[in-house]
Protein backbone atom coordinates (compact mmCIF):
# COMPACT_ATOMS: atom_id res chain seq x y z
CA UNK A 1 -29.44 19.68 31.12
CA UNK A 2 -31.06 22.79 30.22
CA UNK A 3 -30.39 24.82 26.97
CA UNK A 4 -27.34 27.18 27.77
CA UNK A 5 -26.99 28.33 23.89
CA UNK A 6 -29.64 28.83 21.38
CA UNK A 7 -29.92 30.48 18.08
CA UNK A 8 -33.57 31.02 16.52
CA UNK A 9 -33.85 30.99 13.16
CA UNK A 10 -30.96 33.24 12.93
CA UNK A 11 -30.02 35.21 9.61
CA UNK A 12 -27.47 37.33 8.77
CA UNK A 13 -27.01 39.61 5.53
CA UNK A 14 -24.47 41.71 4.34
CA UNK A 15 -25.31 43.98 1.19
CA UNK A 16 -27.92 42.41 0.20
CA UNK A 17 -25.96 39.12 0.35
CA UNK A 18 -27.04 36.28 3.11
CA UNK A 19 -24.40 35.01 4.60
CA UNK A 20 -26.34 32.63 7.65
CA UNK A 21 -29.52 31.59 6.29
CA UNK A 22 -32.29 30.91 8.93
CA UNK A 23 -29.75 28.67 11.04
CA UNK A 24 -31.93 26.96 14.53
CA UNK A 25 -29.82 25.03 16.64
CA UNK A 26 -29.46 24.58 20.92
CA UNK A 27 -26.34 23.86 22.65
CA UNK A 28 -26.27 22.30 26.37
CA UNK A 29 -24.08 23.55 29.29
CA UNK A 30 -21.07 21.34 28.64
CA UNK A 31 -21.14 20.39 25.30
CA UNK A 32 -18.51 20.63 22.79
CA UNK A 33 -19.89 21.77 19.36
CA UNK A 34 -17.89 22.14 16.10
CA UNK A 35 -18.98 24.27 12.93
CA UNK A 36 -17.59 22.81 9.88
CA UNK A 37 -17.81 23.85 6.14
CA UNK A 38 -16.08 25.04 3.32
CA UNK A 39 -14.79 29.18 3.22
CA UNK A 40 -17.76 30.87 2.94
CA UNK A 41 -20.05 28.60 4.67
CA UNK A 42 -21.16 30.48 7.36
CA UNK A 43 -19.93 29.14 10.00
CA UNK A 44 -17.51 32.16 11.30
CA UNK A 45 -20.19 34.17 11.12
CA UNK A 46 -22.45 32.62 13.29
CA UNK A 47 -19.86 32.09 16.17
CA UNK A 48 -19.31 35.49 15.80
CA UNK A 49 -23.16 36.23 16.62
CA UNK A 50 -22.54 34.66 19.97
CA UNK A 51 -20.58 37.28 21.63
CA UNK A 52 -21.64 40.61 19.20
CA UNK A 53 -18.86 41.43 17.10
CA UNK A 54 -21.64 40.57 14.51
CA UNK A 55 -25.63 41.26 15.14
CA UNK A 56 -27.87 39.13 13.34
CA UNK A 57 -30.44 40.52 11.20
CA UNK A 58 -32.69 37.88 11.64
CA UNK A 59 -33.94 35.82 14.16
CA UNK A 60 -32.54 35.73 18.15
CA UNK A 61 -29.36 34.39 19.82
CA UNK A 62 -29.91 33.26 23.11
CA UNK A 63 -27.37 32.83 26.08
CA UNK A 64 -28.89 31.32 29.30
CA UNK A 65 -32.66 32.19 28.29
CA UNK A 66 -31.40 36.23 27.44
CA UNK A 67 -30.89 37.83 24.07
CA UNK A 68 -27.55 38.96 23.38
CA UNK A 69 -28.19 41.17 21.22
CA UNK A 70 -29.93 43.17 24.76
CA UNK A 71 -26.48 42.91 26.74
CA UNK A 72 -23.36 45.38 26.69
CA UNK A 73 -21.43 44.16 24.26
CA UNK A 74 -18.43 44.62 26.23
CA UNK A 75 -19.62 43.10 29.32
CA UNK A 76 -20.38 40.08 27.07
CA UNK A 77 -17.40 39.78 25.71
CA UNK A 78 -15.81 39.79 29.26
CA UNK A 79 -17.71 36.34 30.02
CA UNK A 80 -17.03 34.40 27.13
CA UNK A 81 -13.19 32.88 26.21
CA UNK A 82 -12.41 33.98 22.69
CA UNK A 83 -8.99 31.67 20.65
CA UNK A 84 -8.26 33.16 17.26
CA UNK A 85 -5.69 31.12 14.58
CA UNK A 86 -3.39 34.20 15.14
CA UNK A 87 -3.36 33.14 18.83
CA UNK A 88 -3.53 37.49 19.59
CA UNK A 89 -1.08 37.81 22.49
CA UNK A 90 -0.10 41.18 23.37
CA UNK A 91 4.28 40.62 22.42
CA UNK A 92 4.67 44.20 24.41
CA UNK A 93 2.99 42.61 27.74
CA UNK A 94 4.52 39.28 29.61
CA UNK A 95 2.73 35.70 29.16
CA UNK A 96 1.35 36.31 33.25
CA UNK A 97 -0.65 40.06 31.97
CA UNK A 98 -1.38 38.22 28.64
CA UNK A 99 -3.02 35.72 30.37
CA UNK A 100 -4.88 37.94 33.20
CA UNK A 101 -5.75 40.50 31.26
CA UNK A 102 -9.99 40.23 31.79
CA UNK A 103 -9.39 39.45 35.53
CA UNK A 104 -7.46 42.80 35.66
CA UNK A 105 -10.07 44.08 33.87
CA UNK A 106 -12.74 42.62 35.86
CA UNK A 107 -11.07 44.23 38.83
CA UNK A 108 -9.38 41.21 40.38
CA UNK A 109 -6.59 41.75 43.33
CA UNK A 110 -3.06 41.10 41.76
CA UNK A 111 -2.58 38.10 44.38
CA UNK A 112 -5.62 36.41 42.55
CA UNK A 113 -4.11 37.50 39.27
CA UNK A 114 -1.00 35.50 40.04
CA UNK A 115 -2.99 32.69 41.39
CA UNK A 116 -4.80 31.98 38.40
CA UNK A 117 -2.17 32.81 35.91
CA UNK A 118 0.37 30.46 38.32
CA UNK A 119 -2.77 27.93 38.48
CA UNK A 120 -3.09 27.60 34.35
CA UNK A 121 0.29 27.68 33.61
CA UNK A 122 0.60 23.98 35.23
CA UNK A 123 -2.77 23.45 33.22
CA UNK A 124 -1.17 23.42 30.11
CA UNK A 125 2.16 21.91 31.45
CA UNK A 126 4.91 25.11 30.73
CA UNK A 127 6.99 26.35 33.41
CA UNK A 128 6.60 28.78 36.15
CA UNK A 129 8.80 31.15 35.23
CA UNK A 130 7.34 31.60 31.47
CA UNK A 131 5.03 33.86 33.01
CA UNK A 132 7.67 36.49 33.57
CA UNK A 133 8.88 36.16 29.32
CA UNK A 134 7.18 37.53 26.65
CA UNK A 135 5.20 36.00 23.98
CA UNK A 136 8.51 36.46 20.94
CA UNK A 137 10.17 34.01 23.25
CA UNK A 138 8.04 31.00 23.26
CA UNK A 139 7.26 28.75 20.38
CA UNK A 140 4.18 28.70 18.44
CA UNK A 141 2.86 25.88 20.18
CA UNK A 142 3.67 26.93 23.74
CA UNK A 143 1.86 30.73 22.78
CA UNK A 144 -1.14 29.02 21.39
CA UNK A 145 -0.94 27.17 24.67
CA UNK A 146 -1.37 30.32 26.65
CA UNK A 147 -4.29 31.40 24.06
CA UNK A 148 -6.12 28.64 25.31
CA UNK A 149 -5.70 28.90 28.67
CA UNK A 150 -6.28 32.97 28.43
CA UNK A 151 -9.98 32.03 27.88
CA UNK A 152 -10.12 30.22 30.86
CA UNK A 153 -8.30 32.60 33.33
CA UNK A 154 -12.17 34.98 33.74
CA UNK A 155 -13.24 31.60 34.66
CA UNK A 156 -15.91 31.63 31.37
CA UNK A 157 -17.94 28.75 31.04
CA UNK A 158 -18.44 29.52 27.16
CA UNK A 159 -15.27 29.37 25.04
CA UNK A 160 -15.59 30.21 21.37
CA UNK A 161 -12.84 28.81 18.89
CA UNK A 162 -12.25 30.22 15.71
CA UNK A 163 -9.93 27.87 13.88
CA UNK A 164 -7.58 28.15 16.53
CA UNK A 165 -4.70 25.28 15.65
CA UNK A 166 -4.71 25.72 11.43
CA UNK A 167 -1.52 27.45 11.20
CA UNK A 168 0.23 24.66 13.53
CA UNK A 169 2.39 21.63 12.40
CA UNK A 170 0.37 18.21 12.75
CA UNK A 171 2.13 16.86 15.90
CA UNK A 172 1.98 20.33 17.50
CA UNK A 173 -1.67 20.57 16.35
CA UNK A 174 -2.75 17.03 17.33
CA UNK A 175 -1.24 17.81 21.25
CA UNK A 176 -3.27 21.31 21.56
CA UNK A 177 -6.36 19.29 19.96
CA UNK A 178 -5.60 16.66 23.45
CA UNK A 179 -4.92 19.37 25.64
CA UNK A 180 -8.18 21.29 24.35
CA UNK A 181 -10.50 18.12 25.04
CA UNK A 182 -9.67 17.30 28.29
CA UNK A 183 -9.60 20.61 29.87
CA UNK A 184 -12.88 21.02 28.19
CA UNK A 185 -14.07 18.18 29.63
CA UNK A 186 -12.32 18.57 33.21
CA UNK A 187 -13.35 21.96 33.69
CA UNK A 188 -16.80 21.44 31.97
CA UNK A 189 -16.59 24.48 29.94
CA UNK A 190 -19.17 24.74 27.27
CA UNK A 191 -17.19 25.51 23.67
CA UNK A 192 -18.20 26.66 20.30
CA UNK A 193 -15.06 25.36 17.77
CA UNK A 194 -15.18 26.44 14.37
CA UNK A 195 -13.05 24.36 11.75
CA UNK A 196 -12.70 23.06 7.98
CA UNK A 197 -11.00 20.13 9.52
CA UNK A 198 -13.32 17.11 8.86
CA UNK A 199 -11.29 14.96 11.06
CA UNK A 200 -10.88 17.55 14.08
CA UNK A 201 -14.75 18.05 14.27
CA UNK A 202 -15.33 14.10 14.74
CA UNK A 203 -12.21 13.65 17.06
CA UNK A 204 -13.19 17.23 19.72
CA UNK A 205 -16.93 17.18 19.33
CA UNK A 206 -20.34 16.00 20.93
CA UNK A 207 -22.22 17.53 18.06
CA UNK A 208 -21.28 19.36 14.46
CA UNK A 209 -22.91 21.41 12.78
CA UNK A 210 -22.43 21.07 8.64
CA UNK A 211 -22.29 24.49 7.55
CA UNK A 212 -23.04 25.04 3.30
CA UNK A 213 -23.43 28.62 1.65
CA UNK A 214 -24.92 29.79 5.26
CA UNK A 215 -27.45 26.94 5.74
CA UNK A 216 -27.13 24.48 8.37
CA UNK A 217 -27.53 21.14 6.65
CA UNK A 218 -26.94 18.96 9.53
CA UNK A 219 -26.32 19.19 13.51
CA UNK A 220 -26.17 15.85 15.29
CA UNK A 221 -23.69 13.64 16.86
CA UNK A 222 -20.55 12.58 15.12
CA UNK A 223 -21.61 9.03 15.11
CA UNK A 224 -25.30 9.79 13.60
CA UNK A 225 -23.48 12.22 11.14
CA UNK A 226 -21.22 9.46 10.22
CA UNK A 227 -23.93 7.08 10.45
CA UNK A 228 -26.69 9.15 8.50
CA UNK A 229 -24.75 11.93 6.30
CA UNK A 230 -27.81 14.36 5.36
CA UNK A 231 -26.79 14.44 2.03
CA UNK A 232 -24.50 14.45 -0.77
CA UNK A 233 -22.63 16.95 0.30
CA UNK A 234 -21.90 16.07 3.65
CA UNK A 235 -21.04 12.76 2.59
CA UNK A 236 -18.55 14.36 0.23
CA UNK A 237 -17.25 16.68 3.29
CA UNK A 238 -16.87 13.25 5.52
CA UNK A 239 -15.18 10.98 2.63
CA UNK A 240 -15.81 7.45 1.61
CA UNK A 241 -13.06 6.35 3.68
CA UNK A 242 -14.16 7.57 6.67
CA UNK A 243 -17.74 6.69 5.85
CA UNK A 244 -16.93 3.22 5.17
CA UNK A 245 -14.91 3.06 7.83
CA UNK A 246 -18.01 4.04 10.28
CA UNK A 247 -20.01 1.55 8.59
CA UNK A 248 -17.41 -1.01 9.84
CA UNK A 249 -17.36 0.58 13.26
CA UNK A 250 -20.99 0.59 13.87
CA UNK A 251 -21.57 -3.18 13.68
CA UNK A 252 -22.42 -4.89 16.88
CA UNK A 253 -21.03 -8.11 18.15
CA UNK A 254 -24.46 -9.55 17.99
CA UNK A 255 -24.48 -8.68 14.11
CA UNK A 256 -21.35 -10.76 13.52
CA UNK A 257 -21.25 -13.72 15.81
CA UNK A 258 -22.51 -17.08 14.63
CA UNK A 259 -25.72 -18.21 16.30
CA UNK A 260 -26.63 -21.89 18.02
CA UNK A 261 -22.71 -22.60 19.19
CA UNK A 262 -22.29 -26.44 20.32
CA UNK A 263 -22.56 -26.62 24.19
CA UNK A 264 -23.49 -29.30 27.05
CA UNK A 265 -24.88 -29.21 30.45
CA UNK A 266 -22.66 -29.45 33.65
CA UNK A 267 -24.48 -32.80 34.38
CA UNK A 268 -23.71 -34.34 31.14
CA UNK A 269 -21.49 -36.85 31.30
CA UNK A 270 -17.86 -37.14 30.18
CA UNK A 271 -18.69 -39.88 28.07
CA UNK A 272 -21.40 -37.68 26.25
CA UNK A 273 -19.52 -34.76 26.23
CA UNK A 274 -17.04 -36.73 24.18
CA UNK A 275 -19.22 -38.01 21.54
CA UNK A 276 -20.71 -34.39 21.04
CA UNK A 277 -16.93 -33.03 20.26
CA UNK A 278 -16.45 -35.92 17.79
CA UNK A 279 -19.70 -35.35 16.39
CA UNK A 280 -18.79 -31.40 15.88
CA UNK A 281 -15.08 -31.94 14.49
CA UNK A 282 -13.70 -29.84 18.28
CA UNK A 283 -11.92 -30.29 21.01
CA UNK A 284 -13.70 -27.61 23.55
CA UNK A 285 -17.71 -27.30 24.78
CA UNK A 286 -19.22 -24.37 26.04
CA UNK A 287 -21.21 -25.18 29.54
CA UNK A 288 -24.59 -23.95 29.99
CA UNK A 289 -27.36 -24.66 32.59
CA UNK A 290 -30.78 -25.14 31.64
CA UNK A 291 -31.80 -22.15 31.01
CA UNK A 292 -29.02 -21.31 28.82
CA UNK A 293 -26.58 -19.65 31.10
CA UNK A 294 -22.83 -19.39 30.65
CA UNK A 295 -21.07 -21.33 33.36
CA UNK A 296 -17.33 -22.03 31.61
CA UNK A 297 -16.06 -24.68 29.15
CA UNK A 298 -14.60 -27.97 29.04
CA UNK A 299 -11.72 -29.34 26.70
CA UNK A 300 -11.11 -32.69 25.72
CA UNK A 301 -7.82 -32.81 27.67
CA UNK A 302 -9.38 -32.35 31.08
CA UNK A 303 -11.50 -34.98 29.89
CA UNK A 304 -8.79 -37.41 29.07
CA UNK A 305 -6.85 -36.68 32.32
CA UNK A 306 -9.86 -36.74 34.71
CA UNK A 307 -11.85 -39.52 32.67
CA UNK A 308 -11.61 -42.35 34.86
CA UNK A 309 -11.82 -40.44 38.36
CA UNK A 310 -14.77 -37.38 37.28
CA UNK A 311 -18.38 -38.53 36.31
CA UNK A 312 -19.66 -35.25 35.22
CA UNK A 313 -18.51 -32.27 32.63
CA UNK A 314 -19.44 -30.04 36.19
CA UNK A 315 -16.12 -31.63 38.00
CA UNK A 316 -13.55 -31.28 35.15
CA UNK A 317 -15.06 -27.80 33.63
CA UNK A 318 -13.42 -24.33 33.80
CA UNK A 319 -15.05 -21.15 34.94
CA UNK A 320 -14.31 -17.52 35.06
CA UNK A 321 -13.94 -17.46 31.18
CA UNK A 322 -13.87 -13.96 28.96
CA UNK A 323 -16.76 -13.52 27.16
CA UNK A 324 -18.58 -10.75 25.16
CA UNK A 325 -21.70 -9.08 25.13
CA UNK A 326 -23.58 -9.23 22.07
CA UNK A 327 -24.79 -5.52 21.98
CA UNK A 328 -21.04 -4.71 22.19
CA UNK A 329 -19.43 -2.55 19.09
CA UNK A 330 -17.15 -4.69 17.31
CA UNK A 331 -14.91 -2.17 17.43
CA UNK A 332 -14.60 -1.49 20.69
CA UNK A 333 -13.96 -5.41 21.34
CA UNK A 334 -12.20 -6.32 18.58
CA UNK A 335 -8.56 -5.60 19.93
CA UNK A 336 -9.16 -7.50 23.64
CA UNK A 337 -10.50 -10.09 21.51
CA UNK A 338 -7.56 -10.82 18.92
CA UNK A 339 -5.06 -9.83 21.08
CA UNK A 340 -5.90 -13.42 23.75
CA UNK A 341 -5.41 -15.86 20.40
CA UNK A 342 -8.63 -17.56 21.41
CA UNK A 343 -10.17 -19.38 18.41
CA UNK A 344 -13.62 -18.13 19.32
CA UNK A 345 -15.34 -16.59 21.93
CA UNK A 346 -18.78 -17.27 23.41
CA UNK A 347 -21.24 -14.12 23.00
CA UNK A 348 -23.55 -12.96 26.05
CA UNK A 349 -26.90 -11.56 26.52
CA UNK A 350 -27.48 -8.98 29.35
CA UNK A 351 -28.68 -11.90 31.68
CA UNK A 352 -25.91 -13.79 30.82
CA UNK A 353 -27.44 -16.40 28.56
CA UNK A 354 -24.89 -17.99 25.43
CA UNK A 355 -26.56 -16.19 22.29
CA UNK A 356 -23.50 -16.86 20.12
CA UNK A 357 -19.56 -16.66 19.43
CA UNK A 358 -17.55 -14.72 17.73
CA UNK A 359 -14.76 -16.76 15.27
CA UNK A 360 -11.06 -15.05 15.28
CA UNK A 361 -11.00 -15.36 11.56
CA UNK A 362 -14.12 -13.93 11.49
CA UNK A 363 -12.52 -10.66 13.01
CA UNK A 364 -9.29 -10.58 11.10
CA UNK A 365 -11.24 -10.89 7.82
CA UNK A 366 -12.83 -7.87 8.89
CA UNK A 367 -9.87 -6.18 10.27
CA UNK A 368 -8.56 -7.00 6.84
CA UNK A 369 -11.87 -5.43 5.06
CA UNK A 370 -11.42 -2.42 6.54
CA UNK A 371 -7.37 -1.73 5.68
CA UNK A 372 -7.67 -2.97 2.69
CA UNK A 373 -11.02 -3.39 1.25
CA UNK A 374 -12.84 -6.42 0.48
CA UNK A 375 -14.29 -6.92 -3.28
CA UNK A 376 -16.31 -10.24 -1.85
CA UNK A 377 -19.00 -10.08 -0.12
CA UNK A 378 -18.01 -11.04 3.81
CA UNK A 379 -18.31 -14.84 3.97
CA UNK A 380 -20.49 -16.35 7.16
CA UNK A 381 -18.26 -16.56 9.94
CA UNK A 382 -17.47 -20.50 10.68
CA UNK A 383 -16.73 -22.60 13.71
CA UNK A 384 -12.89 -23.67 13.84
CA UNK A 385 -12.47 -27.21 13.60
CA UNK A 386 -10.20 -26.95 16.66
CA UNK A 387 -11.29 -24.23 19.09
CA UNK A 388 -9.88 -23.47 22.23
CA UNK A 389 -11.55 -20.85 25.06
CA UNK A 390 -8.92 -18.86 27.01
CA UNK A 391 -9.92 -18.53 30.87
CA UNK A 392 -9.55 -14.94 32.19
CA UNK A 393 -10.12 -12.84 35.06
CA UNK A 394 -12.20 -10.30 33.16
């Protein structure tokens, strides 16, 4: 991807007063970036560099390789979506001109008017016939619904967001935050979101940008901002919670699994098999070949049934059993892991090879950690006495 949006060492001053402080940053086609910081940070103000209704004083804004600040204004404006908190609907003009209104002005017939106000009314999921009412009649939900799609009807591929959903109720404000994402990411519109909204910025972005008394302190990835706060103050603006709830989240599979688990060889036999589960205090053996690869497990009933008719752990073993990668996120794993009551489960390389397992108390102490907090330090996860492997079709 090349670099659709790029500001260069941009500054902007009012009075005397600096308001964006040399701020460099690059945005790709596609990407969804969110300016956060406190009032006064900035962060308005340099959206609002982006299509002219502020020049910088300082420093170049680029859009596809060209400085705005050598377009007509008005021409720019016409090619970039703009949602304001005050949504901005015309209430004298019907939801299907409120919504076509830069197609009409870019000269569009009235049949492909209709079509594209008829096409992103079913975007967002309203009616037909709210096209024909007028913005007093809807709900402030279903007009900042139209706002949204609005900036999509010139068929823009930049859409700049001004705090768009802060005067909405949470539930109403959580849907639009949905809605926003995936038509962002289904139509592959690139979108500049400003917010204060700590949480909205991690949940909506690929990158933020940490706005503080017009510097930008940081502009990465929410998981490297989570990951690597800057400094003080965005860890302050992120919260311990959430910071110690990324620390959680960032741990790999690998980092909690308990190394050297007890296995045999499918040509072991049952005999031996047995005297390694005494030996070990279980009642199950992970099966490896010789060069340490995951073939199934065996469990001392199998053995029991099968013991005077089988000669080998290879005739009585199971195969096709759920496993984990060790590179895996914790979190993302943690849920399909708990949720099969497995006592353990065996831990993978890429080629397949038993590196570890993963205990289920290990993961419920840690699922209890992160509600609740955990004044000990986390004790080395253990092998259950009595540990049973669930086959699955995974």
């Amino acid at each position: 991807m090349s670099k659709y949006l790029e500001f260069q060492n941009v500054s902007k001053i009012y009075h005397g007063q600096t308001a964006v402080d040399d701020v460099s940053f690059s945005v790709e086609e596609g990407e969804f970036i969110c300016l956060i910081g406190t009032s006064g940070s900035g962060k308005t103000t340099t959206m609002r560099m982006i299509n002219r209704m502020l020049n910088p004083t300082k420093g170049k804004v680029l859009l596809e390789g060209k400085d705005v600040t050598k377009m007509d204004p008005i021409k720019l404006r016409r090619r970039i979506g703009y949602v304001i908190q005050n949504i901005g609907l015309m209430p004298h003009m019907t939801i299907r001109k409120n919504i076509t209104m830069v197609p009409n002005l870019l000269k569009w017939s009235q049949v492909k008017q209709d079509a594209k106000a008829l096409e992103l009314i079913k975007l967002v999921e309203l009616p037909e016939e709210y096209l024909d009412r007028y913005p007093g009649e809807l709900s402030g939900g279903q007009q900042q619904r139209i706002g949204v799609v609005r900036a999509l009807a010139a068929d823009q591929k930049l859409i700049l967001m001004d705090e768009p959903f802060g005067a909405l109720d949470p539930i109403t404000r959580e849907a639009l935050q949905v809605l926003v994402k995936n038509l962002q990411e289904k139509l592959g519109k690139t979108i500049i979101f400003v917010t204060h909204d700590m949480d909205e910025a991690l949940d909506l972005s690929t990158k933020i940008g940490v706005m503080d008394a017009g510097e930008l302190i940081q502009f990465d990835t929410p998981a490297n901002i989570l990951a690597h706060p800057a400094n003080d103050f965005v860890a302050e603006l992120l919260g311990h919670e959430r910071l110690l709830a990324a620390q959680q989240n960032s741990r790999t599979v690998g980092q909690i699994m308990k190394k050297n688990p007890i296995a045999v060889s499918p040509g072991k036999s049952l005999r031996e098999a047995v005297t390694v589960m005494r030996k070990n205090h279980v009642d199950t053996l992970l099966v490896t070949d010789d060069d340490q690869h995951l073939k199934g497990y065996v469990d001392i009933e199998d053995i029991d049934i099968s013991f005077k008719t089988a000669t080998s752990v290879s005739d009585v073993m199971h195969k096709g059993m759920f496993y984990v990668k060790s590179d895996m996120l914790v979190r993302d794993t943690v849920e399909r892991i708990l949720k099969r009551g497995a006592s353990y489960v065996p831990v993978v390389d890429n080629e397949l090879r038993l590196t570890g397992i993963v205990t289920r108390s290990s993961l419920v102490d840690m699922v209890y950690s992160a509600i609740w907090g955990d004044e000990n330090e986390e004790a080395t996860p253990q092998v259950e006495p009595s540990a049973t492997v669930e086959v699955s079709d995974d």
